[in-house]
C-alpha atoms as a PDB file:
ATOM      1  CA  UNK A   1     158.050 118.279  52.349  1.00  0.00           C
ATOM      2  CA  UNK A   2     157.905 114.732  51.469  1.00  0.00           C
ATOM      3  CA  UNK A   3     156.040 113.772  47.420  1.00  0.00           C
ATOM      4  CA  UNK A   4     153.106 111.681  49.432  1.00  0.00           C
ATOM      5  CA  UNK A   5     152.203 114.885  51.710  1.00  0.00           C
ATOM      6  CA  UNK A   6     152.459 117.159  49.407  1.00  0.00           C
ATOM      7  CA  UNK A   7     150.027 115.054  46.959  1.00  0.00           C
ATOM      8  CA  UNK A   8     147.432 114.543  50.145  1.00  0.00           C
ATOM      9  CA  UNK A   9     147.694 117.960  50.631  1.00  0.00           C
ATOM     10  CA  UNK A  10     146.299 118.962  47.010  1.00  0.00           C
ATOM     11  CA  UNK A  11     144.504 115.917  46.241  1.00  0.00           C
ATOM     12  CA  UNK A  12     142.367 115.386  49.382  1.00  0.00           C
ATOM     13  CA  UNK A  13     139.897 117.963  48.858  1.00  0.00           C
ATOM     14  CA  UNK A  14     139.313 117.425  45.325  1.00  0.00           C
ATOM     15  CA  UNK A  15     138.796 113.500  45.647  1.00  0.00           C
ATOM     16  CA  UNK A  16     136.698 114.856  48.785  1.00  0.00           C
ATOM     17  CA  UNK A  17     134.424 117.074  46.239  1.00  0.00           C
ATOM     18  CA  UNK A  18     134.145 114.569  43.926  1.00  0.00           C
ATOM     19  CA  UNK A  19     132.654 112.432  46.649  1.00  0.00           C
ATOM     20  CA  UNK A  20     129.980 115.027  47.720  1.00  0.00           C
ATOM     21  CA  UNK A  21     129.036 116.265  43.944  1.00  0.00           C
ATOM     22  CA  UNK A  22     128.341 112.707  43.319  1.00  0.00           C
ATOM     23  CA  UNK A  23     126.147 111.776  46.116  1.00  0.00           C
ATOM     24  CA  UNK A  24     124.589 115.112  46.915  1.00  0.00           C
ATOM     25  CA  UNK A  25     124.037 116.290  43.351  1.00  0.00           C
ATOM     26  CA  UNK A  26     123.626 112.700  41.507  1.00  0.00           C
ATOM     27  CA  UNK A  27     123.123 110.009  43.881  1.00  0.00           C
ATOM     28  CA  UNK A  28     120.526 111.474  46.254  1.00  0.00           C
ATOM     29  CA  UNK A  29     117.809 112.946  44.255  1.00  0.00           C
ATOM     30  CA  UNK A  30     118.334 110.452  41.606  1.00  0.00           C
ATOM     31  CA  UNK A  31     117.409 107.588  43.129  1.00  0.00           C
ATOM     32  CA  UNK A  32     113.916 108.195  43.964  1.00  0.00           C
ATOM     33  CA  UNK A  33     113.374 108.678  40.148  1.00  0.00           C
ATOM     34  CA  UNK A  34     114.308 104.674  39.853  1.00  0.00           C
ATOM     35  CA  UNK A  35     111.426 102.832  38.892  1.00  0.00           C
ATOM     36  CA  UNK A  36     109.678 100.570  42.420  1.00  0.00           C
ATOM     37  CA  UNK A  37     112.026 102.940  44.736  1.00  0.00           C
ATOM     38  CA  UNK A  38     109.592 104.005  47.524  1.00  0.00           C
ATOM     39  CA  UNK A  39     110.108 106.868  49.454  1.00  0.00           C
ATOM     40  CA  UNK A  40     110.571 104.649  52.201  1.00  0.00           C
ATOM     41  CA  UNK A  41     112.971 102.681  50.468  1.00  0.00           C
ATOM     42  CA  UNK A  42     114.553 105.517  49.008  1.00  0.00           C
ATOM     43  CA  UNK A  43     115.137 107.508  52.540  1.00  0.00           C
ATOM     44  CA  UNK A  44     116.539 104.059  53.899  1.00  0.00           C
ATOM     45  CA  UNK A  45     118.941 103.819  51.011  1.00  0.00           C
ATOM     46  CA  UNK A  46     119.609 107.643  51.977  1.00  0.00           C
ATOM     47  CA  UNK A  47     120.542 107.452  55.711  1.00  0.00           C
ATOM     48  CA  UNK A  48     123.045 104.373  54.478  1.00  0.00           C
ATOM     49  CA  UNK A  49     124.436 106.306  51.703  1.00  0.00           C
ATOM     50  CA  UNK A  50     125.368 109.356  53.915  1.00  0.00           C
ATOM     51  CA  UNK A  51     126.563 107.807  56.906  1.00  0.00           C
ATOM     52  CA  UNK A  52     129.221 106.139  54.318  1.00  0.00           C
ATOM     53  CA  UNK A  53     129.585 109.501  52.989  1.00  0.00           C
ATOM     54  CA  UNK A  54     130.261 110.990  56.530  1.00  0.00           C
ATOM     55  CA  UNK A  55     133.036 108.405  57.317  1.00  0.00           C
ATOM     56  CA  UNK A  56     134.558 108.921  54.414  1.00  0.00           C
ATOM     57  CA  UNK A  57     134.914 112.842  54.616  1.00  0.00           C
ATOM     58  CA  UNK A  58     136.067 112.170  58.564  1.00  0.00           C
ATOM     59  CA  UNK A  59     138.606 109.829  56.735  1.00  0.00           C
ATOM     60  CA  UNK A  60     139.780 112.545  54.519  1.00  0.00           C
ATOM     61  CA  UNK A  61     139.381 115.148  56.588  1.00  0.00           C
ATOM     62  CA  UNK A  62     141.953 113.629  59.327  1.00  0.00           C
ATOM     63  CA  UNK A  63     144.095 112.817  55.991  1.00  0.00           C
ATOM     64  CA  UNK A  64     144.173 116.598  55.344  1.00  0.00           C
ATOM     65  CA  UNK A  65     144.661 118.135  58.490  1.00  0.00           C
ATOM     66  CA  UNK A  66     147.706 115.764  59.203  1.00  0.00           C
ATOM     67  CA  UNK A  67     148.924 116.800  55.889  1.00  0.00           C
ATOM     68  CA  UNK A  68     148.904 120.078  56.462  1.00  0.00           C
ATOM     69  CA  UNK A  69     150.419 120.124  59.803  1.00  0.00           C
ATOM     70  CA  UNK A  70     153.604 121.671  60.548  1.00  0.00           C
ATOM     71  CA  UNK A  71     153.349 123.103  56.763  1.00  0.00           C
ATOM     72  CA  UNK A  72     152.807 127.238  56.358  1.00  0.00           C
ATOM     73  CA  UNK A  73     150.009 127.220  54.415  1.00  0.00           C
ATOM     74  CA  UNK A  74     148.623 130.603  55.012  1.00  0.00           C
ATOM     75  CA  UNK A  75     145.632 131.583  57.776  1.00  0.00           C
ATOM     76  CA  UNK A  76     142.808 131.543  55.175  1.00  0.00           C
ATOM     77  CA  UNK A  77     143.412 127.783  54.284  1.00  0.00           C
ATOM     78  CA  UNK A  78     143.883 127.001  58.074  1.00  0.00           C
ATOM     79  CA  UNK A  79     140.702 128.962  58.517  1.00  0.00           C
ATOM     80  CA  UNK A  80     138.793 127.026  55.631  1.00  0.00           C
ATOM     81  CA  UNK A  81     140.161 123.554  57.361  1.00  0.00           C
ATOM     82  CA  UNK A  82     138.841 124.496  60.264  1.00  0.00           C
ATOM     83  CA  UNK A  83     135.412 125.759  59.052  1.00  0.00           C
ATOM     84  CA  UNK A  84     135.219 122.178  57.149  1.00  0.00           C
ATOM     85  CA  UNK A  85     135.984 120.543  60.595  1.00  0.00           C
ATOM     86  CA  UNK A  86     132.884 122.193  61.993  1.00  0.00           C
ATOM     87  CA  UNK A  87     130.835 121.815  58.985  1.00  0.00           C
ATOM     88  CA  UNK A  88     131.207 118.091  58.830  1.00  0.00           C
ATOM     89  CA  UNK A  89     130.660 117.731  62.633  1.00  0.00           C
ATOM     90  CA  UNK A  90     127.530 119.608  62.381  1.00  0.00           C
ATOM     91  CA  UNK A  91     126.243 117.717  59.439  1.00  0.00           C
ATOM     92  CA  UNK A  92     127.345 114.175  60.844  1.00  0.00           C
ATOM     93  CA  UNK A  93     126.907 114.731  64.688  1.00  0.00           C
ATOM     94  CA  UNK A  94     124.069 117.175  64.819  1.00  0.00           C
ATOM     95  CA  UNK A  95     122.163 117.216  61.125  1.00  0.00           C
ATOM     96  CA  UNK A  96     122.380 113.717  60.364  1.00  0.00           C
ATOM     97  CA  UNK A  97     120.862 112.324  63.691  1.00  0.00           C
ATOM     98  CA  UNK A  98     117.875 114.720  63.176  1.00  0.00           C
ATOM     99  CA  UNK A  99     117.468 113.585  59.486  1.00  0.00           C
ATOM    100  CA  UNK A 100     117.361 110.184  59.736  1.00  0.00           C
ATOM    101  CA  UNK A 101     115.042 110.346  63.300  1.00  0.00           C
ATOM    102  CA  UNK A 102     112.759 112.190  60.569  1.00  0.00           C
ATOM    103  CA  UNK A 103     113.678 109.632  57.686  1.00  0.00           C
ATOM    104  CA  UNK A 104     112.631 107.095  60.114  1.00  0.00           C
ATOM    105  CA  UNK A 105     109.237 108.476  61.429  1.00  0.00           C
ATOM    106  CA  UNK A 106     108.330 108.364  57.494  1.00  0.00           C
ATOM    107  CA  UNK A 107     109.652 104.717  56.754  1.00  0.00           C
ATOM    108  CA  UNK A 108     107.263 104.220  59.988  1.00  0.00           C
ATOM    109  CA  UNK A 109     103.804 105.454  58.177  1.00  0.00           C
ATOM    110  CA  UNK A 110     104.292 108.654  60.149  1.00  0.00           C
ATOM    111  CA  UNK A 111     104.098 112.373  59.192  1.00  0.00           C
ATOM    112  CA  UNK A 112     106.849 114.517  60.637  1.00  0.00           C
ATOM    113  CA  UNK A 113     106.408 118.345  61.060  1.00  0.00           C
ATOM    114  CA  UNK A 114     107.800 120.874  58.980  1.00  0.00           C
ATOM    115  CA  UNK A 115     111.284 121.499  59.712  1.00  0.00           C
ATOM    116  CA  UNK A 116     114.193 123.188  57.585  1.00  0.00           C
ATOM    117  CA  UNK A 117     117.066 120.390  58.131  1.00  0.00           C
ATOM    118  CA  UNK A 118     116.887 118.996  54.561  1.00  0.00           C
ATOM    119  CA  UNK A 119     117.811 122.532  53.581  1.00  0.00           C
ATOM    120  CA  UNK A 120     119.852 123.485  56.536  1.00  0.00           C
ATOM    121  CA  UNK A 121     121.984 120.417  55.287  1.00  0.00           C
ATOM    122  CA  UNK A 122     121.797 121.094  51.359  1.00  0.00           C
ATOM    123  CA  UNK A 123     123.354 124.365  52.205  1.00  0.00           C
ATOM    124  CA  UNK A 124     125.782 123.146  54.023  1.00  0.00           C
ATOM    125  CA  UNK A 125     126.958 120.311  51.131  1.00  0.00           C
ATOM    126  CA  UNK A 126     126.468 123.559  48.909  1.00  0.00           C
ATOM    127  CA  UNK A 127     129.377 125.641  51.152  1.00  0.00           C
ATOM    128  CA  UNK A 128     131.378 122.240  50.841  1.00  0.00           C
ATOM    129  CA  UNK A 129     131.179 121.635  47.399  1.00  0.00           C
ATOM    130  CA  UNK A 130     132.763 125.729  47.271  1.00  0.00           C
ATOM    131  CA  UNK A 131     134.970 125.549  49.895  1.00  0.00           C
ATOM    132  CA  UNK A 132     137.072 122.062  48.516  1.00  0.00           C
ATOM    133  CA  UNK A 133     138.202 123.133  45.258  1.00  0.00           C
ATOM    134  CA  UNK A 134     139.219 126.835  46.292  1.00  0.00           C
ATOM    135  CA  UNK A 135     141.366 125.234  49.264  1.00  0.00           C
ATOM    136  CA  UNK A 136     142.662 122.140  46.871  1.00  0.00           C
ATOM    137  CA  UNK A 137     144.028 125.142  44.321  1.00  0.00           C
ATOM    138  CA  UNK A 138     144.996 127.488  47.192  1.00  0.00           C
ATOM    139  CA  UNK A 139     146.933 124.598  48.421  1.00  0.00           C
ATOM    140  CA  UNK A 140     148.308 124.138  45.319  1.00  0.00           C
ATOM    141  CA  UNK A 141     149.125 127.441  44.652  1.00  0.00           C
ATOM    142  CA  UNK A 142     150.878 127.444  47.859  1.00  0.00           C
ATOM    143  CA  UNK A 143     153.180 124.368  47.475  1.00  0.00           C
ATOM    144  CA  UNK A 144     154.040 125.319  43.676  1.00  0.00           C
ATOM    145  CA  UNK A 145     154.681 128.567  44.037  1.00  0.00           C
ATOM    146  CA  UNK A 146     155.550 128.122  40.087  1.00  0.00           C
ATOM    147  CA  UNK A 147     152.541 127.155  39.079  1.00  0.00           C
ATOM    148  CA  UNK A 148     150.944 130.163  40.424  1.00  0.00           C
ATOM    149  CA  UNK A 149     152.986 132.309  38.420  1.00  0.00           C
ATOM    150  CA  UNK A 150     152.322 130.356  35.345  1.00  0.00           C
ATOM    151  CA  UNK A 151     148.556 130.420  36.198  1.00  0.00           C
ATOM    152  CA  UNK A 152     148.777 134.290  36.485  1.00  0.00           C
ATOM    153  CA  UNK A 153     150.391 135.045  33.564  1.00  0.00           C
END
């Protein structure tokens, strides 16, 4: 396995979670504590912010699955690539859409209904920011079969 795949392979999802912790957990609630920051400005800034963030992870997430092809890296981290796959598509294809039609209706002077999707989508970020760093290590763990041992003992 060539140095460069090998280094996607681990470093992808880590560079990935860094990504999400700091727009999910810093970024995004932060910025309606700034001073003159509407909520209407504030939910504009937001629906930028995470349709960057979704091209990115697409980005990454093609990076990562190509990296990983034709390698044996055991079902469960297959299974975790594939449950990021649909993760991301139903945050950035399905979630996203519904968010910022909401985000909208409120930069508008309207009043939306209640609905769950904020949370619906925090949890989601929440089973990302879980599911990156145990498949960057399991990775790891796989393609160093040395440093597991050294972990372990």
């Amino acid at each position: 396995m060539s140095r460069v795949r090998a280094v996607a392979q681990v470093a992808v999802p880590f560079v990935w979670f860094g990504m999400v912790a700091a727009i999910s957990l810093l970024e995004a609630p932060l910025k309606f504590r700034v001073p003159g920051v509407t909520t209407a400005l504030g939910l504009g800034i937001g629906r930028l912010v995470f349709q960057a963030l979704n091209i990115a992870e697409f980005v990454l997430l093609v990076v990562l699955t190509v990296a990983l092809l034709g390698v044996a890296i055991g079902r469960w981290r297959w299974a975790v690539t594939g449950g990021l796959w649909a993760l991301l598509v139903t945050q950035a294809l399905v979630l996203r859409p519904l968010l910022d039609q909401r985000a909208q209706l409120i930069i508008d002077g309207g009043q939306p209904p209640e609905s769950m999707l904020d949370l619906v989508y925090i949890a989601l970020e929440g089973i990302k920011l879980i599911a990156l760093p145990v498949l960057g290590v399991g990775i790891l763990l796989r393609i160093m079969p040395t440093a597991g041992r050294s972990i372990a003992e």
